[in-house]
Each structure stands twice: as C-alpha cells, then as structure tokens.
Protein backbone atom coordinates (compact mmCIF):
# COMPACT_ATOMS: atom_id res chain seq x y z
CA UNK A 1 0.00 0.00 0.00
CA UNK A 2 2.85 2.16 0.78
CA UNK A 3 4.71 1.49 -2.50
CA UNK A 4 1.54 2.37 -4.11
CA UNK A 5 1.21 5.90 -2.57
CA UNK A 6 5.07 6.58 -2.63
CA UNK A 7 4.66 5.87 -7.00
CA UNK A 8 1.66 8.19 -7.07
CA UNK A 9 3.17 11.01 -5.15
CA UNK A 10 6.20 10.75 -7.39
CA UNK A 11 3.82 10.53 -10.70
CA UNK A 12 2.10 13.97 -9.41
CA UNK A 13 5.33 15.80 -8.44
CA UNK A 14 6.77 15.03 -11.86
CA UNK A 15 4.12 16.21 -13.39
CA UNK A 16 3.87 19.50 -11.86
CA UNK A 17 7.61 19.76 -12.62
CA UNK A 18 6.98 19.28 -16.04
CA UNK A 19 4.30 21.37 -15.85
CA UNK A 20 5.92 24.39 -14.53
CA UNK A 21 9.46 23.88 -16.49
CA UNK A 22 7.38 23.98 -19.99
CA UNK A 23 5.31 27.03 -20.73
CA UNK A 24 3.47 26.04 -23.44
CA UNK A 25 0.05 27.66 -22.56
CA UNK A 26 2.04 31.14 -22.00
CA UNK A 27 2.00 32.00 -25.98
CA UNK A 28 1.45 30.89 -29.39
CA UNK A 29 3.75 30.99 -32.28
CA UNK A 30 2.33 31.73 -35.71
CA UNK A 31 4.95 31.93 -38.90
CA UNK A 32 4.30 31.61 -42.52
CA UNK A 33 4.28 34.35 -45.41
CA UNK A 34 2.45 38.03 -44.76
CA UNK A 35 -0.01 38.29 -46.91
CA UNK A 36 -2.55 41.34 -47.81
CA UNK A 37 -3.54 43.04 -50.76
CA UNK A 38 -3.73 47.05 -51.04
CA UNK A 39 -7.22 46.75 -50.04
CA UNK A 40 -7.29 44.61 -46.85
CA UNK A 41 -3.51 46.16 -45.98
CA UNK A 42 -5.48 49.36 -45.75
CA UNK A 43 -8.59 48.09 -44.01
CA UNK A 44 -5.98 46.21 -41.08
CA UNK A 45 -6.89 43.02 -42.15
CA UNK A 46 -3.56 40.58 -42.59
CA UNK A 47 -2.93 37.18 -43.33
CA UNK A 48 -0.16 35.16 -42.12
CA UNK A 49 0.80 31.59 -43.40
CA UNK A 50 -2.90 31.56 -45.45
CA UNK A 51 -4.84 30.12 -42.63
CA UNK A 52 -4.89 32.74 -39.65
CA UNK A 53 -6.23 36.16 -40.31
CA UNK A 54 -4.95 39.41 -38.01
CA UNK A 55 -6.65 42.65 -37.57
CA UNK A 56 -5.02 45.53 -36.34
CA UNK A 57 -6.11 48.80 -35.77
CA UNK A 58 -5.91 51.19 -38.87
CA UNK A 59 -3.30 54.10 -38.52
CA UNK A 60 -1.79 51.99 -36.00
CA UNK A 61 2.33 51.59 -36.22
CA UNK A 62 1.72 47.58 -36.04
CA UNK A 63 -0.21 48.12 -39.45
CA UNK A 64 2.37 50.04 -41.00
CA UNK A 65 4.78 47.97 -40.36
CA UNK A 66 3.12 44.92 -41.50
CA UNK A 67 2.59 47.05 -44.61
CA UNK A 68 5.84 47.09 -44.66
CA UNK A 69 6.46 43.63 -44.19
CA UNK A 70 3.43 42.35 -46.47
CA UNK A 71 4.90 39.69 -48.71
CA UNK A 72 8.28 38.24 -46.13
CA UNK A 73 8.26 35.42 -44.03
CA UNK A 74 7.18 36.62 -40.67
CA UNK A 75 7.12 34.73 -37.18
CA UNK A 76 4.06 36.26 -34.83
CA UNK A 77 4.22 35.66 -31.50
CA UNK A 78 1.32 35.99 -29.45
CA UNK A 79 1.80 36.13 -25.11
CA UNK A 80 -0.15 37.63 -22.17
CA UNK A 81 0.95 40.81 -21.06
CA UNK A 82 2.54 40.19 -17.32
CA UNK A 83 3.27 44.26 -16.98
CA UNK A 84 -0.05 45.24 -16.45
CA UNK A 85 -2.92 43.90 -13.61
CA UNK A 86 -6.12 42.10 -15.57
C-alpha cells in the first residue's frame, strides 16, 4: 500500500515539474508568409501563413509595419501581457 502511494506522489510531483518547467500555454507561435492586398492592408486586415487572419487597428504603427512587411516570411508571436494587472 505504501509502494503504491510513494509511485503516485512521485507521478504527481513530476508532473507539476513538467508542468511548470514547460510554458506552453504562455503563448502561441504563428509563422508563414504576410499576406494582404492594397485593399485589406489598408482596411488592417492581414494574413499570415494563409490560414490565420490578423486585424489591427488602422493608422496603428503595427499596421504600418506589417505594410511594410506584407509579402516576407514573418514569425508572430502571441503572449499575455505580465506588466499590467487584468
């Protein structure tokens, strides 16, 4: 019985070790090309790797500079902000 607990308390400290060591659900990685035409580059609306859309604000210095970038291989990298209080 004791060999029983002893391997269960090991399985759950390993897996909160693992848990804390990878942070996986701390940000998502999106690369592929930058797609837009003049249109939906002027509208905000962006697409990266042809399956996820983004929309940024117009007149916004992230939209000019993926106007800028429309057309390279980008990587986008989205993660929680941990400056300000939710």
């Amino acid at each position: 019985m004791r060999a029983i607990f002893l391997a269960w308390l090991m399985l759950a400290l390993i897996l909160l070790a693992l848990g804390r060591l990878s942070h996986a659900g701390d940000e998502m990685a999106i690369a592929g090309f930058l797609t837009a035409t003049e249109q939906e580059a002027n509208d905000g609306y962006f697409t990266v790797g042809g399956e996820t859309m983004v929309v940024v604000r117009r007149e916004s210095s992230l939209q000019r500079w993926l106007k800028m970038h429309s057309g390279q291989q980008i990587r986008l990298t989205l993660q929680p902000d941990t400056l300000s209080p939710p």
